[in-house]
PDB file of N, CA and C in Angstrom:
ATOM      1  N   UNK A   1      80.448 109.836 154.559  1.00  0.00           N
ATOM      2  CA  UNK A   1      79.792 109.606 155.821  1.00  0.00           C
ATOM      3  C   UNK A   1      78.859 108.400 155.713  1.00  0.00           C
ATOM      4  N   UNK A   2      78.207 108.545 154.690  1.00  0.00           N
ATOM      5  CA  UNK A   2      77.273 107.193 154.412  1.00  0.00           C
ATOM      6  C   UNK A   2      77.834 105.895 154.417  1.00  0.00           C
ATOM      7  N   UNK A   3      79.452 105.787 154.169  1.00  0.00           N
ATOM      8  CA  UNK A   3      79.716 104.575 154.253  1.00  0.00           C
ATOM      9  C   UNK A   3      80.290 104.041 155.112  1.00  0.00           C
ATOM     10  N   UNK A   4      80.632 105.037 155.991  1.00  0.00           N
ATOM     11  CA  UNK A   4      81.185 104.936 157.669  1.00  0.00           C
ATOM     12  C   UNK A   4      79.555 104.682 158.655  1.00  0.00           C
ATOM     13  N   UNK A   5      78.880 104.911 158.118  1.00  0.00           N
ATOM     14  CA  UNK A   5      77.375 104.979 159.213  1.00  0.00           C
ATOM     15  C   UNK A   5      77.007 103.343 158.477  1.00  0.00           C
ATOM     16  N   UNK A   6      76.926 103.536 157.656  1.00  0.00           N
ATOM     17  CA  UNK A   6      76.600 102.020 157.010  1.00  0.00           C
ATOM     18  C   UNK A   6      77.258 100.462 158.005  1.00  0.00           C
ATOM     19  N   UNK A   7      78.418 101.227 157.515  1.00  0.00           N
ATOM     20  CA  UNK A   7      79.954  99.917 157.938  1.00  0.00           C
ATOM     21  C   UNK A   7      79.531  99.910 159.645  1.00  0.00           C
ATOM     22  N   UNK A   8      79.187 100.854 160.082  1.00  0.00           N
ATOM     23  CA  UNK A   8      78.361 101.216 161.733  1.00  0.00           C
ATOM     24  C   UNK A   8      77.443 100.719 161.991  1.00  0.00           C
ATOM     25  N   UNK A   9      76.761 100.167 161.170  1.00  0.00           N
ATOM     26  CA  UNK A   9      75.354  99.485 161.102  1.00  0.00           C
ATOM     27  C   UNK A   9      74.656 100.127 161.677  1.00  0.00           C
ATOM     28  N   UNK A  10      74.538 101.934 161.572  1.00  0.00           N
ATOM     29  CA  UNK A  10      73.907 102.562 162.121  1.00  0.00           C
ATOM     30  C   UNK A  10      72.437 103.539 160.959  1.00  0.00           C
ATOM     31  N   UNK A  11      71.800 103.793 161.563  1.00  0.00           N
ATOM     32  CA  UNK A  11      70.717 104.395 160.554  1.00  0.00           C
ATOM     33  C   UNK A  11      71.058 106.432 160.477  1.00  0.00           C
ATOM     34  N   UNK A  12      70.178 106.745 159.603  1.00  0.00           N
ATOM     35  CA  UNK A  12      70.193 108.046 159.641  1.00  0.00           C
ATOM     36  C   UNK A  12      69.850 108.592 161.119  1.00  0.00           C
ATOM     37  N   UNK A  13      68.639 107.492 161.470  1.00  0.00           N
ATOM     38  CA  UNK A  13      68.212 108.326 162.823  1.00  0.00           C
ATOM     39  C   UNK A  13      68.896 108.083 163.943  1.00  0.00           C
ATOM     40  N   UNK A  14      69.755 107.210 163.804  1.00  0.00           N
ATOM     41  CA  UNK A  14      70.834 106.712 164.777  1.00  0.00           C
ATOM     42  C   UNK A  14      71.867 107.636 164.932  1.00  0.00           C
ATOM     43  N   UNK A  15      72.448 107.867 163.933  1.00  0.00           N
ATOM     44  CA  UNK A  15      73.508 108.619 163.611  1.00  0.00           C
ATOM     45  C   UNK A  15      73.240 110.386 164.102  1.00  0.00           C
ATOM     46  N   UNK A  16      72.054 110.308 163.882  1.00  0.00           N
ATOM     47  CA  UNK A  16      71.539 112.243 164.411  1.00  0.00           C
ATOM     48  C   UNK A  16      71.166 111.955 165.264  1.00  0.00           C
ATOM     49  N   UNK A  17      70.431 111.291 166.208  1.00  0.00           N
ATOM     50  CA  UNK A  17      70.358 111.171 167.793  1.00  0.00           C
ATOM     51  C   UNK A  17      72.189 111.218 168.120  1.00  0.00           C
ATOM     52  N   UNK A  18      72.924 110.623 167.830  1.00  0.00           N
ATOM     53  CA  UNK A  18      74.446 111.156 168.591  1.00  0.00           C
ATOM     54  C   UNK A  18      74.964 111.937 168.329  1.00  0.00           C
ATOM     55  N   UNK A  19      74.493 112.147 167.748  1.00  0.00           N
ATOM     56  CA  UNK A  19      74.949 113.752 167.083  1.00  0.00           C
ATOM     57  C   UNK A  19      74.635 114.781 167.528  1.00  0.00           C
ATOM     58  N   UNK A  20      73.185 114.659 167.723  1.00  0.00           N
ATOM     59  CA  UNK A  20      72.354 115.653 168.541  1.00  0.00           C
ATOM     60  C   UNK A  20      71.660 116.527 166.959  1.00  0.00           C
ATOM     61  N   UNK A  21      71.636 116.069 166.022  1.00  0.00           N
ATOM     62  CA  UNK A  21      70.825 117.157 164.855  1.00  0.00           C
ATOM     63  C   UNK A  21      69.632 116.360 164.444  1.00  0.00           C
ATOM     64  N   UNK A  22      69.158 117.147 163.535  1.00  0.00           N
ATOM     65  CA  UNK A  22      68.014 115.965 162.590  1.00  0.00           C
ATOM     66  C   UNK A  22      68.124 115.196 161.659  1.00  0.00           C
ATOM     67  N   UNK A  23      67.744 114.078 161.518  1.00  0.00           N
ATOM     68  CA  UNK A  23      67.726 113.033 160.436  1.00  0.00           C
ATOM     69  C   UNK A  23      68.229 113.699 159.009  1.00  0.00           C
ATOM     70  N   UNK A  24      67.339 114.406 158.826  1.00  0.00           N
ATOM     71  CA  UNK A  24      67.348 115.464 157.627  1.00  0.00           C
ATOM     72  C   UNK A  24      68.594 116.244 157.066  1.00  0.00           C
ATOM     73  N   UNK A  25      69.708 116.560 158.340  1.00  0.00           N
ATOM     74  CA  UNK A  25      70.471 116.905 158.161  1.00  0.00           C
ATOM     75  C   UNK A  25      72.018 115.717 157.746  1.00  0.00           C
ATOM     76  N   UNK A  26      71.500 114.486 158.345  1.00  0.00           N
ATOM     77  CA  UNK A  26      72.339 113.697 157.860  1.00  0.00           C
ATOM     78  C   UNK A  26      71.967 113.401 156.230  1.00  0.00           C
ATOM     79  N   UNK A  27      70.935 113.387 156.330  1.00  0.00           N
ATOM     80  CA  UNK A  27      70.740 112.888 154.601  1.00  0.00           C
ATOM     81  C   UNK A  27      70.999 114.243 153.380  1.00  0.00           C
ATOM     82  N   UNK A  28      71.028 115.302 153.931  1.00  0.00           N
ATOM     83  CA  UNK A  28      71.140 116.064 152.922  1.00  0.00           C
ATOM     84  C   UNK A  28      72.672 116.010 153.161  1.00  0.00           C
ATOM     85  N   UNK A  29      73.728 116.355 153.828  1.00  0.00           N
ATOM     86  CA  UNK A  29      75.002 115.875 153.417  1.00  0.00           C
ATOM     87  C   UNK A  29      75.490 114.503 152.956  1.00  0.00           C
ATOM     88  N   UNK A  30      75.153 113.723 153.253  1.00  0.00           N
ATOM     89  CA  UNK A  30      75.113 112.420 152.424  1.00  0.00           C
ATOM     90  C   UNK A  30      74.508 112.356 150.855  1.00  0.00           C
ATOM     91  N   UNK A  31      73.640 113.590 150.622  1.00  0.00           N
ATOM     92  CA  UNK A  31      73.365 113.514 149.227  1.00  0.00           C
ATOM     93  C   UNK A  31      74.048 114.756 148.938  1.00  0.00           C
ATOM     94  N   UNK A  32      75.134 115.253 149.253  1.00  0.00           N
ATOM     95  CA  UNK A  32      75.806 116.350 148.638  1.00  0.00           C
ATOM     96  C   UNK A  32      74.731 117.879 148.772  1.00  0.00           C
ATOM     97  N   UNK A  33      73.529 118.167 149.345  1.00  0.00           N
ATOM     98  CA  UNK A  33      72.964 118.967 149.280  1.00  0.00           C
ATOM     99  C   UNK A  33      73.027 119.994 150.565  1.00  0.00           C
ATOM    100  N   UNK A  34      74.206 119.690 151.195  1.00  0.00           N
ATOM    101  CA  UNK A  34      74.373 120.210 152.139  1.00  0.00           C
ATOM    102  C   UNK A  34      75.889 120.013 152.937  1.00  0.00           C
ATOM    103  N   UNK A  35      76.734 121.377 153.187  1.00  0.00           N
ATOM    104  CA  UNK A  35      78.017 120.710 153.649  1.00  0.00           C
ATOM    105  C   UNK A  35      78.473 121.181 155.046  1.00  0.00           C
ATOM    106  N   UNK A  36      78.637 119.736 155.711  1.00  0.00           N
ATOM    107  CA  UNK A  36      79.044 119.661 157.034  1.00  0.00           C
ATOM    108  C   UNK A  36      79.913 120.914 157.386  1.00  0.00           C
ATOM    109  N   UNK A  37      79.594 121.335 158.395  1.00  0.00           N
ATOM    110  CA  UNK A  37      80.672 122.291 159.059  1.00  0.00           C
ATOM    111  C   UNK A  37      81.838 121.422 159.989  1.00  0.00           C
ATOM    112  N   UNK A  38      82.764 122.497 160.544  1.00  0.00           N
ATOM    113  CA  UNK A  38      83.253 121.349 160.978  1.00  0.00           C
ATOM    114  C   UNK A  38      83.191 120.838 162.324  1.00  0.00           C
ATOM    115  N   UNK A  39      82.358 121.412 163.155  1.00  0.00           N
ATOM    116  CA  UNK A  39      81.980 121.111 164.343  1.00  0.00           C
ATOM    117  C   UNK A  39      81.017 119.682 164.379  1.00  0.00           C
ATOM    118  N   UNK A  40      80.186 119.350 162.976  1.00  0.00           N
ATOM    119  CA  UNK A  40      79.428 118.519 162.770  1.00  0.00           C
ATOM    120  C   UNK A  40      79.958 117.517 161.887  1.00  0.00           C
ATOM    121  N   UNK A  41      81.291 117.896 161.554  1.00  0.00           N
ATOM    122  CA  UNK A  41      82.293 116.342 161.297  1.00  0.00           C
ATOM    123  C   UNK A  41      82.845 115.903 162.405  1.00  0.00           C
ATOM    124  N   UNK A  42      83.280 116.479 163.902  1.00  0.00           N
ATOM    125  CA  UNK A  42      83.607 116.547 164.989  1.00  0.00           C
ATOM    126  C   UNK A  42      82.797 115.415 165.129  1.00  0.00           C
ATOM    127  N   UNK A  43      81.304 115.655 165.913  1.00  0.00           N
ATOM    128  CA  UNK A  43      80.622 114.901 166.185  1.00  0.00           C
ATOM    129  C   UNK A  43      79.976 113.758 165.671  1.00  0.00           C
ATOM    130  N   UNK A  44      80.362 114.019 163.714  1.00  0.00           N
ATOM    131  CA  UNK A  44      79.901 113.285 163.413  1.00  0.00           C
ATOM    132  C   UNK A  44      81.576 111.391 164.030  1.00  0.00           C
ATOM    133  N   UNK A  45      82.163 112.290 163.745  1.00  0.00           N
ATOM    134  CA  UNK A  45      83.568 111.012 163.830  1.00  0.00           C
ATOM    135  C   UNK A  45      83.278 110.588 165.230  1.00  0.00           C
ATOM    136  N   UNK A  46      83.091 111.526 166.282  1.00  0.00           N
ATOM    137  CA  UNK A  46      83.000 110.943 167.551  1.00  0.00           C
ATOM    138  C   UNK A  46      82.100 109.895 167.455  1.00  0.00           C
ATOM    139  N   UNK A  47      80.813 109.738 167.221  1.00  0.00           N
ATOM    140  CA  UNK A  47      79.993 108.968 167.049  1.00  0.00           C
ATOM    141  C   UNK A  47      79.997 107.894 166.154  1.00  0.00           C
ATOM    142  N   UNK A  48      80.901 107.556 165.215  1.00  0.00           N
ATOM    143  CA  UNK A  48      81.112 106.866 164.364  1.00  0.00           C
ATOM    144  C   UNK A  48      82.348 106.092 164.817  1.00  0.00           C
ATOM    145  N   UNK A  49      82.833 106.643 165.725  1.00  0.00           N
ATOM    146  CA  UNK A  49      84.394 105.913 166.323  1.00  0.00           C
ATOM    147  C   UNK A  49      85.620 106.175 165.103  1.00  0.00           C
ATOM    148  N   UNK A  50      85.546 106.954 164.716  1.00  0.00           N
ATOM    149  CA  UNK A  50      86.471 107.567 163.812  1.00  0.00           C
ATOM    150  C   UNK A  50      87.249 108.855 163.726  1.00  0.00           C
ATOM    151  N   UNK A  51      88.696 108.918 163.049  1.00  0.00           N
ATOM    152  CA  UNK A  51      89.158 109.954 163.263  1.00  0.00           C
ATOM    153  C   UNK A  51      88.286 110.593 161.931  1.00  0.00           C
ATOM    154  N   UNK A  52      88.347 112.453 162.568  1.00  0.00           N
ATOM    155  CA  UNK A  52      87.667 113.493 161.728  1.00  0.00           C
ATOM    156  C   UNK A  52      88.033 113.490 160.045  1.00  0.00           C
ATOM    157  N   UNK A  53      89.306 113.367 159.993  1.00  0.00           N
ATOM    158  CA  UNK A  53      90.201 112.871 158.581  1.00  0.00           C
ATOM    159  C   UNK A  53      89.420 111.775 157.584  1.00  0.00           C
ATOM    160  N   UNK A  54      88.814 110.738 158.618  1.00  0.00           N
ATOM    161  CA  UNK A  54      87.858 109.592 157.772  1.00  0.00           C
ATOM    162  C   UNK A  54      86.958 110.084 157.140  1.00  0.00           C
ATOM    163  N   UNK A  55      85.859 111.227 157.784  1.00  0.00           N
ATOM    164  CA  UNK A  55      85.151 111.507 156.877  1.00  0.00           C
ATOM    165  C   UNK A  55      85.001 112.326 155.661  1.00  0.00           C
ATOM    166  N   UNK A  56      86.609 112.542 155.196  1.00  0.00           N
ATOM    167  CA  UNK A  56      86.678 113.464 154.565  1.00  0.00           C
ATOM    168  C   UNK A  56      86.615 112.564 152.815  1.00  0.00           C
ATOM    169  N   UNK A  57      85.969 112.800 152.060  1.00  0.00           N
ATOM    170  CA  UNK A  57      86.264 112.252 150.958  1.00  0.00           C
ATOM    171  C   UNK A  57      86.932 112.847 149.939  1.00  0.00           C
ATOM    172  N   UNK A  58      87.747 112.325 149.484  1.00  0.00           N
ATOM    173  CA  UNK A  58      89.362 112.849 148.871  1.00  0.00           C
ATOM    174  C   UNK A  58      88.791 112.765 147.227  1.00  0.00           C
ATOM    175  N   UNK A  59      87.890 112.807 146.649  1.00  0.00           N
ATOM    176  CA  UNK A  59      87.218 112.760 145.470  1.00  0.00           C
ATOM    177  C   UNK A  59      86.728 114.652 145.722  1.00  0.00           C
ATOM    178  N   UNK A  60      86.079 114.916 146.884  1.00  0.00           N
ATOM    179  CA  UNK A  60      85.799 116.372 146.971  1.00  0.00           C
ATOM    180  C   UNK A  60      86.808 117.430 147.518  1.00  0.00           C
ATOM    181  N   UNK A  61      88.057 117.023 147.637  1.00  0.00           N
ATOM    182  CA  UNK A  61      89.340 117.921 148.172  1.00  0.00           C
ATOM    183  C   UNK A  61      89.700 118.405 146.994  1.00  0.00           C
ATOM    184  N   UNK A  62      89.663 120.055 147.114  1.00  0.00           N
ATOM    185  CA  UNK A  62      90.282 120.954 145.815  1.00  0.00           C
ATOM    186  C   UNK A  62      91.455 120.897 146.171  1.00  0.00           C
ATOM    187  N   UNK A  63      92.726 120.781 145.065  1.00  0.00           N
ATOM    188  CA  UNK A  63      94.046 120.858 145.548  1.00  0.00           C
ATOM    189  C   UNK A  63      93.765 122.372 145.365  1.00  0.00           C
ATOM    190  N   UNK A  64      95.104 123.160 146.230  1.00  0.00           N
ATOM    191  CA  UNK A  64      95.456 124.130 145.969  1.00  0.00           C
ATOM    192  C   UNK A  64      97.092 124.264 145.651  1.00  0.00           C
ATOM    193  N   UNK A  65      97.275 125.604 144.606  1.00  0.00           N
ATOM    194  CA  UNK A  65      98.621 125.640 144.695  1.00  0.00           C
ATOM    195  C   UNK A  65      99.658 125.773 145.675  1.00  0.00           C
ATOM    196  N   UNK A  66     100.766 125.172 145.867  1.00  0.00           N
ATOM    197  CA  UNK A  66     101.589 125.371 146.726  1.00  0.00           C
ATOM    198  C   UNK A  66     102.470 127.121 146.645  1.00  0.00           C
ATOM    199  N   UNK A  67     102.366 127.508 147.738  1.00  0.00           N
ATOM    200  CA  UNK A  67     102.884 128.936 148.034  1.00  0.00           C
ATOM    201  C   UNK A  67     104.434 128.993 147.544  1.00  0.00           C
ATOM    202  N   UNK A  68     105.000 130.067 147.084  1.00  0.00           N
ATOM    203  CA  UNK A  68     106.109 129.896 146.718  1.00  0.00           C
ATOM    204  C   UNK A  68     106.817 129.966 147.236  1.00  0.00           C
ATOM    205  N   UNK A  69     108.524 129.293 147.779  1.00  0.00           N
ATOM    206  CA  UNK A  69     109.328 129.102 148.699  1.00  0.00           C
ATOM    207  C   UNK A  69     110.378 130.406 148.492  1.00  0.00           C
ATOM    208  N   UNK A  70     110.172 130.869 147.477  1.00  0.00           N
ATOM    209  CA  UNK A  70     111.496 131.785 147.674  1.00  0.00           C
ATOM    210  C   UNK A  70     111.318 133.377 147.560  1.00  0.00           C
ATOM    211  N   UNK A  71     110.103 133.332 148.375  1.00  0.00           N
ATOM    212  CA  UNK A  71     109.437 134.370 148.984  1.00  0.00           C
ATOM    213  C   UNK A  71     108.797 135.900 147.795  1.00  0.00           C
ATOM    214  N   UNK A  72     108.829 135.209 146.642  1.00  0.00           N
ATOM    215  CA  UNK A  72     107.972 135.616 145.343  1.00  0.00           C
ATOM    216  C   UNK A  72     106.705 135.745 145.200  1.00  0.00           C
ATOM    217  N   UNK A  73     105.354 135.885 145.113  1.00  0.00           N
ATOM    218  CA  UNK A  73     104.281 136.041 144.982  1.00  0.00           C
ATOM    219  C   UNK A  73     104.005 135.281 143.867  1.00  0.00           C
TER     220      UNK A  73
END
């Protein structure tokens, strides 16, 4: 998110006025101390002019195993 608000030339307090939350809350997910729900990646992309997918950083996506196809457990 920090580098989409950045590239936005927008500030923390910029970014939570369109958002509608507090400053506070942008910076603690930006420092990992707090994780977006997803109603507040919603708004956060709307406001950033981005799809919701952008803010996802693919460094914090757990893979999971793929389910088995031939209906085995």
């Amino acid at each position: 998110m920090r580098r989409l608000r950045r590239g936005a030339g927008l500030s923390q307090e910029a970014l939570a006025e369109r958002m509608g939350v507090d400053r506070a809350y942008i910076s603690w997910i930006e420092t990992g101390r707090q994780n977006a729900t997803l109603l507040s990646l919603w708004h956060a992309s709307q406001a950033l002019g981005v799809r919701p997918a952008a803010l996802l950083d693919e460094s914090h996506v757990v893979a999971t195993e793929e389910a088995p196809t031939d209906g085995k457990p």
